[in-house]
Protein backbone atom coordinates (compact mmCIF):
# COMPACT_ATOMS: atom_id res chain seq x y z
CA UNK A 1 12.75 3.04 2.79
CA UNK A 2 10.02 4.32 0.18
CA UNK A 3 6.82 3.48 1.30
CA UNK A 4 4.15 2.75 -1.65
CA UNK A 5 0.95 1.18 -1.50
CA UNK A 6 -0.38 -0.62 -4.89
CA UNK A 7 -4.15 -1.39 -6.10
CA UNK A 8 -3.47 -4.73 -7.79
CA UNK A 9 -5.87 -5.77 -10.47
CA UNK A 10 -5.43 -9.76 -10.98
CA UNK A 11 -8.47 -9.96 -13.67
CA UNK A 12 -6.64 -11.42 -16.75
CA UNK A 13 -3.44 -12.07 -15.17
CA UNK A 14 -1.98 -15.68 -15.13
CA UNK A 15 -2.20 -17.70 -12.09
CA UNK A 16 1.67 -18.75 -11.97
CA UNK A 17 1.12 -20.23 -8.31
CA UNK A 18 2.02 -23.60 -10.10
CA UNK A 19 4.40 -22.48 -12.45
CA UNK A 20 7.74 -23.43 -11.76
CA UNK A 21 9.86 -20.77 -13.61
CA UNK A 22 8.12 -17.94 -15.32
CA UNK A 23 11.58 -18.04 -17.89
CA UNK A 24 9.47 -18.36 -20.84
CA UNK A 25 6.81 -15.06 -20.63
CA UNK A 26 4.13 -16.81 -21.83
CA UNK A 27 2.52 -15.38 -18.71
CA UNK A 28 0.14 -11.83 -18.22
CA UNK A 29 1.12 -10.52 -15.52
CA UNK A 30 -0.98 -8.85 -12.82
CA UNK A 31 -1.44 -4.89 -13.24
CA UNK A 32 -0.81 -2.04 -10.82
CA UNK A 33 -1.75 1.45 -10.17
CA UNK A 34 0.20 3.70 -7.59
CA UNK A 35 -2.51 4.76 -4.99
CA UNK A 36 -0.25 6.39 -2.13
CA UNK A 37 3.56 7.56 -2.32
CA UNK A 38 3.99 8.35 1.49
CA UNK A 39 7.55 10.25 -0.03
CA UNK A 40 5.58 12.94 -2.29
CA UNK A 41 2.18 12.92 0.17
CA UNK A 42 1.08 17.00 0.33
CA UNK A 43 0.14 17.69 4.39
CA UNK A 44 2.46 14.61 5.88
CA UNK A 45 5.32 15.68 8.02
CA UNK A 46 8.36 15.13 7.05
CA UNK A 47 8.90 12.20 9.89
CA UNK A 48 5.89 10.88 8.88
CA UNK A 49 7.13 10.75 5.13
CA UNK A 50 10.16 8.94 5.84
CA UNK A 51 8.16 5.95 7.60
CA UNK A 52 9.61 2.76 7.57
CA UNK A 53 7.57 0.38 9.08
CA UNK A 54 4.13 0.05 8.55
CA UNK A 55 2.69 -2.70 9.62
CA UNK A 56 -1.25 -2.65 9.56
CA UNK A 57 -3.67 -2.50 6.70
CA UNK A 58 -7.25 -1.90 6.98
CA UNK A 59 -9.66 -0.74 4.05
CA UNK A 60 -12.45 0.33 5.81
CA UNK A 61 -16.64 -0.28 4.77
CA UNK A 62 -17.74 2.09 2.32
CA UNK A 63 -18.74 5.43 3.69
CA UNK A 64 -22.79 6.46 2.16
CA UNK A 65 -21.13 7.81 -1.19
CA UNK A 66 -19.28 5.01 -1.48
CA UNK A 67 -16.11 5.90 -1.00
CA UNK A 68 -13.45 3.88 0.90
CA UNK A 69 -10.92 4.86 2.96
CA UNK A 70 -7.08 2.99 3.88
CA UNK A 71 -6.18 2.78 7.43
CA UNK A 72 -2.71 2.51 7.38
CA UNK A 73 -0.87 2.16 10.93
CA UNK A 74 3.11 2.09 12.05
CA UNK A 75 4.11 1.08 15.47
CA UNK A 76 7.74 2.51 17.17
CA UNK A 77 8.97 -1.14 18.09
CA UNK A 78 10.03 0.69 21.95
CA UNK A 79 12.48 2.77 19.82
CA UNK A 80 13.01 6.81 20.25
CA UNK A 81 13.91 6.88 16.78
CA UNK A 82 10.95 5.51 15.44
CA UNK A 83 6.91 6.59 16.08
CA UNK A 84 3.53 5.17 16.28
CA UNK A 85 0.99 6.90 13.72
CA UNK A 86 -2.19 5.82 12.44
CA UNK A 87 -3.05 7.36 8.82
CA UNK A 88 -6.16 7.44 7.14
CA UNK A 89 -6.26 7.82 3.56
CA UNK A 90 -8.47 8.61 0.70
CA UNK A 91 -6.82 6.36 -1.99
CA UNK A 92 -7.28 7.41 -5.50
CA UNK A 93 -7.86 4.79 -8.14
């Protein structure tokens, strides 16, 4: 598993929610931007990099600058080979 996390920008994108095939590509789609590549993340252990379960997202309120922080947290489903780690992250945009 590669774990990835996305900032999805759905201004000008077509709402396909009611399109039954999207065949034709007469639809815009949404846009992306990579915020956080747990694989290539500088200062993550190398367990921590190779993640494979996360299953909580939180961004956080706006700290006084107005910067906002990702709470990301993984849980070790009572396995050995797994771990329970809470990151907080500093997305860039």
């Amino acid at each position: 598993n590669r774990i990835r996390v996305y900032h999805v920008h759905l201004a000008g994108a077509t709402d396909v929610s009611l399109i039954s095939t999207l065949k034709d590509g007469s639809h815009k789609p949404a846009r992306k931007v990579l915020v956080a590549d747990l694989a290539g993340m500088a200062g993550l252990s190398v367990s921590l990099r190779k993640l494979d379960n996360f299953e909580a997202l939180a961004l956080l309120p706006p700290e006084p600058g107005g910067q906002r922080l990702l709470m990301m947290a993984s849980d070790n489903n009572f396995n050995a080979r797994q771990v329970t780690a809470f990151l907080l992250l500093s997305p860039r945009r």
